[in-house]
PDB file of N, CA and C in Angstrom:
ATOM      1  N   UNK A   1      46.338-193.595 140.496  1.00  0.00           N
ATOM      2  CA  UNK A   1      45.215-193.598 141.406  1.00  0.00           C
ATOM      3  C   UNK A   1      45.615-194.224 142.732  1.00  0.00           C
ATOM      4  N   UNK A   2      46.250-195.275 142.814  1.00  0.00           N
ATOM      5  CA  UNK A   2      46.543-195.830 143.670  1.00  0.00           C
ATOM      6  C   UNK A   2      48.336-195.020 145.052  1.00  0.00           C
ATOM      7  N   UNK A   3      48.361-193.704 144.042  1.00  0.00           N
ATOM      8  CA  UNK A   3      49.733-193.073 144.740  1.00  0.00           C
ATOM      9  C   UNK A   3      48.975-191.812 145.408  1.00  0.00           C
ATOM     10  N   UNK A   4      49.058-191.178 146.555  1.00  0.00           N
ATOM     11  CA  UNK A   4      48.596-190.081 147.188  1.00  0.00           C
ATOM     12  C   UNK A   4      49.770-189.004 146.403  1.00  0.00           C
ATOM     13  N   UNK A   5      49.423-187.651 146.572  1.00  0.00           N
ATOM     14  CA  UNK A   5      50.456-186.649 146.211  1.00  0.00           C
ATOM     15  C   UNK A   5      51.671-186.626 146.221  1.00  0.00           C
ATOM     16  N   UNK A   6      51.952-186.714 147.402  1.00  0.00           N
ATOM     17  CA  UNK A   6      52.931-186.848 147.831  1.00  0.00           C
ATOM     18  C   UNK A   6      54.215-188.097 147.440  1.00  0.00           C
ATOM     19  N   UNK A   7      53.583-188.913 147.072  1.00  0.00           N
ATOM     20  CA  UNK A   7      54.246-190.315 146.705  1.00  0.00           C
ATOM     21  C   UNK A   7      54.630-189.910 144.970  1.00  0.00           C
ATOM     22  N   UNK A   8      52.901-188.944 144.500  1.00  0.00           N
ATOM     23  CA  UNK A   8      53.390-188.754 142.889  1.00  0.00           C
ATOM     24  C   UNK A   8      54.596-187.822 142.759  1.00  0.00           C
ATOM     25  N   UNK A   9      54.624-187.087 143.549  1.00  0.00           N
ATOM     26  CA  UNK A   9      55.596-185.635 143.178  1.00  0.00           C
ATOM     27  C   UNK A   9      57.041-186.102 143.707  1.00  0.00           C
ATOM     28  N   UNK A  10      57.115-186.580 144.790  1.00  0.00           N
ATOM     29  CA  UNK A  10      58.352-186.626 145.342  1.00  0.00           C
ATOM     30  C   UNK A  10      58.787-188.536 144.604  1.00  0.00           C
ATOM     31  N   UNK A  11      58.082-189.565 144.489  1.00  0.00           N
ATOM     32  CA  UNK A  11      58.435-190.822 144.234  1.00  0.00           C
ATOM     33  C   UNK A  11      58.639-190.719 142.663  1.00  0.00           C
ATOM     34  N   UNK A  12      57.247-190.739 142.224  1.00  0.00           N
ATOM     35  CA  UNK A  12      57.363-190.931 140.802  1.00  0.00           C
ATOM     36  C   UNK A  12      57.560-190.118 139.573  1.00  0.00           C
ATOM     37  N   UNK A  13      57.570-188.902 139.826  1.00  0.00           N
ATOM     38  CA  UNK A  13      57.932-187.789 139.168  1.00  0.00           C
ATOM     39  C   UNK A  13      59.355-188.020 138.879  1.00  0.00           C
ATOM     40  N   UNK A  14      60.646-187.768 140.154  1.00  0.00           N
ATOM     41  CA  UNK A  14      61.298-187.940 139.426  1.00  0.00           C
ATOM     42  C   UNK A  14      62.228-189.011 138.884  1.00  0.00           C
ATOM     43  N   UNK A  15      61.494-190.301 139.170  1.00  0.00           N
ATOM     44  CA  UNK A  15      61.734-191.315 138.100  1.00  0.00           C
ATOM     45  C   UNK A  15      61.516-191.185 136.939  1.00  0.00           C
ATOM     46  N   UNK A  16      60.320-190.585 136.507  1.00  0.00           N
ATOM     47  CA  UNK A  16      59.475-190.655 134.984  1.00  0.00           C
ATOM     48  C   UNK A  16      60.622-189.561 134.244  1.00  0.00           C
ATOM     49  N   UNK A  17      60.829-188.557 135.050  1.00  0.00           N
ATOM     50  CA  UNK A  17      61.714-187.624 134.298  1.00  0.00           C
ATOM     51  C   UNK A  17      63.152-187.584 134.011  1.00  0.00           C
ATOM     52  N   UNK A  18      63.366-188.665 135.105  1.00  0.00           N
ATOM     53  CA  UNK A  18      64.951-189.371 134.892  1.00  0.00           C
ATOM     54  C   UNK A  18      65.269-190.148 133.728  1.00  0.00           C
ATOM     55  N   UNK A  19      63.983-191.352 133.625  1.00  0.00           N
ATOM     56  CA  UNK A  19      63.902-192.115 132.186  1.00  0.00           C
ATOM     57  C   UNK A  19      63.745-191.096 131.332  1.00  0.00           C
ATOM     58  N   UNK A  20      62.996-190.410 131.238  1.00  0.00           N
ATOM     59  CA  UNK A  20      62.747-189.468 129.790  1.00  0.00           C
ATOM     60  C   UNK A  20      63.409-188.713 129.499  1.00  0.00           C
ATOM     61  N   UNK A  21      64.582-187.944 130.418  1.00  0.00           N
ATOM     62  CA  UNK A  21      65.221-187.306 130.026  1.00  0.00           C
ATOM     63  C   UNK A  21      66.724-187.775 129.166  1.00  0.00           C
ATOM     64  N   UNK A  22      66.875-189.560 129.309  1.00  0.00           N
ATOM     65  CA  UNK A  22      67.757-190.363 128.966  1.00  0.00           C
ATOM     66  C   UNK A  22      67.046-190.401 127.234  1.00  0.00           C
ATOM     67  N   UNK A  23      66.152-189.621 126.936  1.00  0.00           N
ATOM     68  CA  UNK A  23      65.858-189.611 125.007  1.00  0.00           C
ATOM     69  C   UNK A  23      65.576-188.503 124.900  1.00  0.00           C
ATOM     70  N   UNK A  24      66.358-187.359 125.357  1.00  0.00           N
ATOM     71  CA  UNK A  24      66.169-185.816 125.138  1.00  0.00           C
ATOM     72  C   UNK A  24      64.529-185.715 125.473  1.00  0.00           C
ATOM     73  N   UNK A  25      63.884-186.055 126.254  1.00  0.00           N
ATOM     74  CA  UNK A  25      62.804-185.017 126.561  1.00  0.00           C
ATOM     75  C   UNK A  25      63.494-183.868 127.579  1.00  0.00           C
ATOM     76  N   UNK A  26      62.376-183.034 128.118  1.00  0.00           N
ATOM     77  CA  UNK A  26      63.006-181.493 128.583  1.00  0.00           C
ATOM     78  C   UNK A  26      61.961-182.141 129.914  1.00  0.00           C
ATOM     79  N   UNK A  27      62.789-182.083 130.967  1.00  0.00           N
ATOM     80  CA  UNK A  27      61.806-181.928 132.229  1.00  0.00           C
ATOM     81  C   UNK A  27      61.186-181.015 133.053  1.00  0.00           C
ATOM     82  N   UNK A  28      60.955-179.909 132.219  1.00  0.00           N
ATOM     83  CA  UNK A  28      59.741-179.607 132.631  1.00  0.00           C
ATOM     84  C   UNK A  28      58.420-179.843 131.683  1.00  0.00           C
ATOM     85  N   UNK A  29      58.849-180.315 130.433  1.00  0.00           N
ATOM     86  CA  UNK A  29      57.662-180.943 129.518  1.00  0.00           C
ATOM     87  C   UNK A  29      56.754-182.423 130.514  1.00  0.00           C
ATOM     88  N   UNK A  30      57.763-183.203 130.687  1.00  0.00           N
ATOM     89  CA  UNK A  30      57.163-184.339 131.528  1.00  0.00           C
ATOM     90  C   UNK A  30      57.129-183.459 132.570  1.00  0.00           C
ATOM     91  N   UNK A  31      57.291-182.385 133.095  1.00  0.00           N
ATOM     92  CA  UNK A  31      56.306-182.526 134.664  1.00  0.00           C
ATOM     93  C   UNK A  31      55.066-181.897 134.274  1.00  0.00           C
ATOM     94  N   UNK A  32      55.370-181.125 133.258  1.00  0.00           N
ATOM     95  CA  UNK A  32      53.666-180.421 133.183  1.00  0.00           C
ATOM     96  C   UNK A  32      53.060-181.379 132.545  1.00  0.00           C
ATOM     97  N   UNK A  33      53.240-182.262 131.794  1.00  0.00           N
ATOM     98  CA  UNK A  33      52.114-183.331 131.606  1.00  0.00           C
ATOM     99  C   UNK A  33      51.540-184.740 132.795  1.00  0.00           C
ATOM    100  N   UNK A  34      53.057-184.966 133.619  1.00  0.00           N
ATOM    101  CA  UNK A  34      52.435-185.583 135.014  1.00  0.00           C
ATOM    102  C   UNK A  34      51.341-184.933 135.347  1.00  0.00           C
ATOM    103  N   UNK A  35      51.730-183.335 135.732  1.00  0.00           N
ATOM    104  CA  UNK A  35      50.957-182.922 136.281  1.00  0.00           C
ATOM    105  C   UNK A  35      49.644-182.548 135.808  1.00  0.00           C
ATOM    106  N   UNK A  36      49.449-182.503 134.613  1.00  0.00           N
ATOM    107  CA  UNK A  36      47.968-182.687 133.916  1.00  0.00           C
ATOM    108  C   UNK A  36      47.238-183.682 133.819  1.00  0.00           C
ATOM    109  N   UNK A  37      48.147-184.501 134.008  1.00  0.00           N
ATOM    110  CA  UNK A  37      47.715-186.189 134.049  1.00  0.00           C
ATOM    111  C   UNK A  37      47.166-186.508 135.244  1.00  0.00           C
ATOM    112  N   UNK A  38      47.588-185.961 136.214  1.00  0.00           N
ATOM    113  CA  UNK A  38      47.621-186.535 137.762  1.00  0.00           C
ATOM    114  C   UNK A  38      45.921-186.209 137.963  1.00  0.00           C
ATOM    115  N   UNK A  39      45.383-184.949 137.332  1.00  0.00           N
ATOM    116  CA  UNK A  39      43.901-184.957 137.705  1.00  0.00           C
ATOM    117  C   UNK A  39      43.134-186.266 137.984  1.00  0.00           C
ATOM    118  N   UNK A  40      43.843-187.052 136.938  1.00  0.00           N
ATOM    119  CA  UNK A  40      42.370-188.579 136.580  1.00  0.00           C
ATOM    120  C   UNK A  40      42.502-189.294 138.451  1.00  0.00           C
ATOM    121  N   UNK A  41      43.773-189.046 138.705  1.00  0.00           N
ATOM    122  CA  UNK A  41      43.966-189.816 139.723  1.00  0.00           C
ATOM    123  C   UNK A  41      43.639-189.628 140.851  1.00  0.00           C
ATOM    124  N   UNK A  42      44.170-188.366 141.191  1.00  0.00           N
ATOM    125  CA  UNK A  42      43.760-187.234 142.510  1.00  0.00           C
ATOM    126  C   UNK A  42      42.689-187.296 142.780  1.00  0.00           C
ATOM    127  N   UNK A  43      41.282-187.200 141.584  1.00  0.00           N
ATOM    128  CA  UNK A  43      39.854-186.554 141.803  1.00  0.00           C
ATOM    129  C   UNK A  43      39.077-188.085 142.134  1.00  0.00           C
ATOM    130  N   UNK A  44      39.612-189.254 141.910  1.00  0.00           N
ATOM    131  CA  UNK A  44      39.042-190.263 142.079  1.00  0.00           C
ATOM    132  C   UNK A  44      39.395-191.230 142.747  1.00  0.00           C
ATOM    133  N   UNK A  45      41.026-191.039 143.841  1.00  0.00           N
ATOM    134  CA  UNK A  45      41.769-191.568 144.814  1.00  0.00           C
ATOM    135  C   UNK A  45      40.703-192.048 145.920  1.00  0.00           C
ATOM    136  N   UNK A  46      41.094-193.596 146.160  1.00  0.00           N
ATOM    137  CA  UNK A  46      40.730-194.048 147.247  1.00  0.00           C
ATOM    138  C   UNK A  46      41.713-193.784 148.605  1.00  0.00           C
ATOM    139  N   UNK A  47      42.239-193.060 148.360  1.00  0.00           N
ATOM    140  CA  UNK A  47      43.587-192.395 149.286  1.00  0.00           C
ATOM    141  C   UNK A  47      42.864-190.509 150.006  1.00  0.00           C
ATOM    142  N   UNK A  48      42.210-190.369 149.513  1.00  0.00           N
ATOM    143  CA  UNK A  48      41.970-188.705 149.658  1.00  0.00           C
ATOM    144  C   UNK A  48      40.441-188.820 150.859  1.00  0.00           C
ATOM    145  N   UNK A  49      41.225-188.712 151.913  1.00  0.00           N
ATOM    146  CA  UNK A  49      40.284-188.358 152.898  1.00  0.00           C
ATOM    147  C   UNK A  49      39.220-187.818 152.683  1.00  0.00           C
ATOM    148  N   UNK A  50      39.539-186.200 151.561  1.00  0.00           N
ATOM    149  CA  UNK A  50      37.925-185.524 151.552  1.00  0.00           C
ATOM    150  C   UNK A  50      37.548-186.450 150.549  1.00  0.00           C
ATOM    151  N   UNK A  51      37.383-187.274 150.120  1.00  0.00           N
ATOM    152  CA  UNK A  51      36.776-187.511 149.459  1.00  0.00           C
ATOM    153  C   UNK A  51      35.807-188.898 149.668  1.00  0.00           C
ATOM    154  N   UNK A  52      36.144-189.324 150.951  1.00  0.00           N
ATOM    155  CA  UNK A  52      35.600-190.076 151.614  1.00  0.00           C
ATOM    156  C   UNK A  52      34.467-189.567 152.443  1.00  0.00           C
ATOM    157  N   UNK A  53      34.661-188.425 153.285  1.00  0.00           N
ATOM    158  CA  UNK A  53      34.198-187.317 153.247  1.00  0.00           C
ATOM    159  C   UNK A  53      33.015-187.013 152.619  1.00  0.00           C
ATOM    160  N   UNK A  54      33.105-186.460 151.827  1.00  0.00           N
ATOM    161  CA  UNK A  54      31.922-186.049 151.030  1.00  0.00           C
ATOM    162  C   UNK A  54      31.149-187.296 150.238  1.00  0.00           C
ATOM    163  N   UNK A  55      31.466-188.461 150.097  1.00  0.00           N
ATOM    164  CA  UNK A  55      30.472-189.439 149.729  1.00  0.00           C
ATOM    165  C   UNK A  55      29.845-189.804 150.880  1.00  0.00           C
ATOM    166  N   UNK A  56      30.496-189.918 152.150  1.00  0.00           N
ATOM    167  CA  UNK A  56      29.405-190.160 153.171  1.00  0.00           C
ATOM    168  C   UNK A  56      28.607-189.387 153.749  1.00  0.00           C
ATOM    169  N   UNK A  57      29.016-187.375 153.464  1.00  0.00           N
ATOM    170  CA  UNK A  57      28.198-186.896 153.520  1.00  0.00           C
ATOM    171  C   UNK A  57      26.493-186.987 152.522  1.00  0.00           C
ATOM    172  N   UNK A  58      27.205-187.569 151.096  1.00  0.00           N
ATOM    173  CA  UNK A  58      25.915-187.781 150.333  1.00  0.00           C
ATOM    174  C   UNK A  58      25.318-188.884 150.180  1.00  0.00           C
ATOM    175  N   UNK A  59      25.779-189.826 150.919  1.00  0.00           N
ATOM    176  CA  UNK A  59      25.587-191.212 150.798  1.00  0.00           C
ATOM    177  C   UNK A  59      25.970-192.568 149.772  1.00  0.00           C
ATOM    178  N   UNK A  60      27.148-191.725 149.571  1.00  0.00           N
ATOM    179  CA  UNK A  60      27.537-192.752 147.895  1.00  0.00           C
ATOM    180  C   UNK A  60      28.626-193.172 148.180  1.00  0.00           C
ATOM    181  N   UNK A  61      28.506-194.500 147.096  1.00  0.00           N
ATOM    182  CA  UNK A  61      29.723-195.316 147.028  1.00  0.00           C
ATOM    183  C   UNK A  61      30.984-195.169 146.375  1.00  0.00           C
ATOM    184  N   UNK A  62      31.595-195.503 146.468  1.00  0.00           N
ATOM    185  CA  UNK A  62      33.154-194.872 146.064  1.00  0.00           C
ATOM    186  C   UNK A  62      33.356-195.858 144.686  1.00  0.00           C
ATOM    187  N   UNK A  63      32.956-197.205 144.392  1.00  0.00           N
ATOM    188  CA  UNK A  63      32.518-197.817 143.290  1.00  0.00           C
ATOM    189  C   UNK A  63      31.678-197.205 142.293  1.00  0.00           C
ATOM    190  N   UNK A  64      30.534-196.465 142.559  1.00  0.00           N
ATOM    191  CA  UNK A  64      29.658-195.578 141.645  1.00  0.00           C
ATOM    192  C   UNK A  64      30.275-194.267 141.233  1.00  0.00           C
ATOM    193  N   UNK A  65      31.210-193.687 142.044  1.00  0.00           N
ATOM    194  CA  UNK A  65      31.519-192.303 142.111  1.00  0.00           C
ATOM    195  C   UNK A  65      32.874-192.644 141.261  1.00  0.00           C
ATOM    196  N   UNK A  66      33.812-193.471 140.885  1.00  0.00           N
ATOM    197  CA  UNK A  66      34.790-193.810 139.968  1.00  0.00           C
ATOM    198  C   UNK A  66      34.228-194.123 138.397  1.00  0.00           C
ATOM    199  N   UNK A  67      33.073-195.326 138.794  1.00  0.00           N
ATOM    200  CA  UNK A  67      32.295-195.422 137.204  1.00  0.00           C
ATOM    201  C   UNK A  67      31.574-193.978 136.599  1.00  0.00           C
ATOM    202  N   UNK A  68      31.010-193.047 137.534  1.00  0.00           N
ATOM    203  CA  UNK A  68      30.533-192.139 137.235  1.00  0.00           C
ATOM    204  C   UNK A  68      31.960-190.895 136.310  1.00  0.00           C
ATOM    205  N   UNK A  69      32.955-190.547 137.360  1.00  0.00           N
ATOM    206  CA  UNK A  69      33.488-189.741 137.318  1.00  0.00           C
ATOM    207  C   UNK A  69      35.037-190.198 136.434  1.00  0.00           C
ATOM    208  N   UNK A  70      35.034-191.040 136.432  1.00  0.00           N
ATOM    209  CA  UNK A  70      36.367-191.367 135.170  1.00  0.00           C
ATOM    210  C   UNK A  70      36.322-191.087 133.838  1.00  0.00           C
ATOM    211  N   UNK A  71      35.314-191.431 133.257  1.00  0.00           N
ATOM    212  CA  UNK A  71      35.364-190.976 131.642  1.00  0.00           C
ATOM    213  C   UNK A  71      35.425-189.434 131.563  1.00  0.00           C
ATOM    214  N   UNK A  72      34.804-188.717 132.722  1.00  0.00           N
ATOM    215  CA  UNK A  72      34.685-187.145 132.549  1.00  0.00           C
ATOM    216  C   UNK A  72      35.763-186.237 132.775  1.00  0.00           C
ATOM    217  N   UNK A  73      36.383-187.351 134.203  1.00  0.00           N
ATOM    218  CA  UNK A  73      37.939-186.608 134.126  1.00  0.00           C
ATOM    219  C   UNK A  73      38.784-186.669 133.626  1.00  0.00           C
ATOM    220  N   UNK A  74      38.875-188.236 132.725  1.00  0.00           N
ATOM    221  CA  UNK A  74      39.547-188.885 131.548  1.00  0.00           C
ATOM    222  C   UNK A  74      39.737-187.812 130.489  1.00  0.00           C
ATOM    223  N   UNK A  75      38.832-187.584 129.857  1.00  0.00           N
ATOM    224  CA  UNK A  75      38.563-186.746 128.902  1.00  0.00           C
ATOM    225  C   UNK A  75      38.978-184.929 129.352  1.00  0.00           C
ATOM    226  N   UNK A  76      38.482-184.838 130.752  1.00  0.00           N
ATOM    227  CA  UNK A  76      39.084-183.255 130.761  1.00  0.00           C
ATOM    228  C   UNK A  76      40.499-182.985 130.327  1.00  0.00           C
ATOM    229  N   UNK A  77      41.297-184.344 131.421  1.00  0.00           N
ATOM    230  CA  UNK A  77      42.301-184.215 131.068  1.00  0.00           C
ATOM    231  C   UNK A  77      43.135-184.757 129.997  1.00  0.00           C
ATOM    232  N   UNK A  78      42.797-185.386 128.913  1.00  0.00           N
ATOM    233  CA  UNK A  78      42.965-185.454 127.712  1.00  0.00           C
ATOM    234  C   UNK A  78      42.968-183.700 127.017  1.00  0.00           C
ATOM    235  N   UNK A  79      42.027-183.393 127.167  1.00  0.00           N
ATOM    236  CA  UNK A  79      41.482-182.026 126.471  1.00  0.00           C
ATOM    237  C   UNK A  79      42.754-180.853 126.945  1.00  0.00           C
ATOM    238  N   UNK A  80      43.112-180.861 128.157  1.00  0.00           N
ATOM    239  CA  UNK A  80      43.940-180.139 129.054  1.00  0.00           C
ATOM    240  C   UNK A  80      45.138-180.444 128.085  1.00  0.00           C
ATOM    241  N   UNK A  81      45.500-181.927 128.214  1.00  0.00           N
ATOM    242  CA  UNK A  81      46.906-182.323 127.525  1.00  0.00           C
ATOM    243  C   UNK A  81      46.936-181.438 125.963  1.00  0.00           C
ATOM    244  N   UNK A  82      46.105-181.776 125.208  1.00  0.00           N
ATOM    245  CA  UNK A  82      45.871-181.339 124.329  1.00  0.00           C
ATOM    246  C   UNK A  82      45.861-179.759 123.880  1.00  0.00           C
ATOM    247  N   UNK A  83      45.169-179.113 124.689  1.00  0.00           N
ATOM    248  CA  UNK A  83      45.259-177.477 124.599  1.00  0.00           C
ATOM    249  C   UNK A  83      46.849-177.168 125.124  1.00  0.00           C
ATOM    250  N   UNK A  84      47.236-177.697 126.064  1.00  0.00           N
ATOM    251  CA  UNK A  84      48.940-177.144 125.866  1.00  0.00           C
ATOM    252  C   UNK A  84      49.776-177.549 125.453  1.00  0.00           C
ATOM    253  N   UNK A  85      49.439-178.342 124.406  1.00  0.00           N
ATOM    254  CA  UNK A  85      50.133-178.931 123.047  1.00  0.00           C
ATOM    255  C   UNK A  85      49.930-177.801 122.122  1.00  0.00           C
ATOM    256  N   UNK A  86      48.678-177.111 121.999  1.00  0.00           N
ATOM    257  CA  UNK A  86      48.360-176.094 120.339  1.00  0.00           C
ATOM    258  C   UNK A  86      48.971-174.937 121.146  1.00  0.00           C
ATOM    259  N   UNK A  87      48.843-174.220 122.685  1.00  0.00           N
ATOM    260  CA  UNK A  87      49.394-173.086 123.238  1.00  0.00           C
ATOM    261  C   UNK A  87      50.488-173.705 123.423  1.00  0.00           C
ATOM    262  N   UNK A  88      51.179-174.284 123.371  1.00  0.00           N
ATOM    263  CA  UNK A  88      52.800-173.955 123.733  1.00  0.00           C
ATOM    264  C   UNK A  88      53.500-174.473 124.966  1.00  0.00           C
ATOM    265  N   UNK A  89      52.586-174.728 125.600  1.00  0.00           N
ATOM    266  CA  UNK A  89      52.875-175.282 127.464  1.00  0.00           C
ATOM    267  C   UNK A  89      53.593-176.501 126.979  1.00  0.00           C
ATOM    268  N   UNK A  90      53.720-177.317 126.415  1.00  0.00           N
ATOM    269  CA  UNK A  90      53.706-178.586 126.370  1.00  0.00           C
ATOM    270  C   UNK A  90      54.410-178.499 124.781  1.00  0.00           C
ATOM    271  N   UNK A  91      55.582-178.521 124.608  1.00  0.00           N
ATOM    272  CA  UNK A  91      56.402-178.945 123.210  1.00  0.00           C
ATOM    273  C   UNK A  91      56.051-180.401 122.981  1.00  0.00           C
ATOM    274  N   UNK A  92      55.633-180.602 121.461  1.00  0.00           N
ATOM    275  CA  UNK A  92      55.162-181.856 120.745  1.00  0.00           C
ATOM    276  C   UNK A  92      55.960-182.639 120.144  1.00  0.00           C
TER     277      UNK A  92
END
């Protein structure tokens, strides 16, 4: 939450896939799960202009709009991780 795009894809990506690939994971398994992962963060970044944006277009706080919107994106992307675990995207 605290990394903009750019910092996830180019900084920490390929650290995570450097360590993991040092115990036989396959890197593109860890990037498609970064990248399924990255939803929780992206959609609720205090870093994302529009999204500053559109709470002051509606008048809301960026404190309410994280308590509101975390368990839902939590869970999508749980569900996400999960479905390309049973299809195949994602070796288990």
């Amino acid at each position: 939450m605290c990394l903009g795009t750019d910092a996830f894809y180019f900084g920490l990506l390929p650290v995570v896939v450097g360590v993991c690939s040092k115990f036989g994971i396959a890197p593109e398994a860890v990037a498609r799960v970064l990248i399924i992962a990255e939803n929780v963060g992206v959609m609720i970044s205090p870093l994302t202009p529009a999204l500053f944006l559109g709470l002051g277009m509606v008048d809301l706080d960026i404190g309410d709009r994280i308590r509101y919107s975390l368990p839902w994106i939590w869970a999508c992307s749980l569900t996400a991780i999960v479905l390309s675990v049973v299809m195949g995207v994602v070796p288990f």
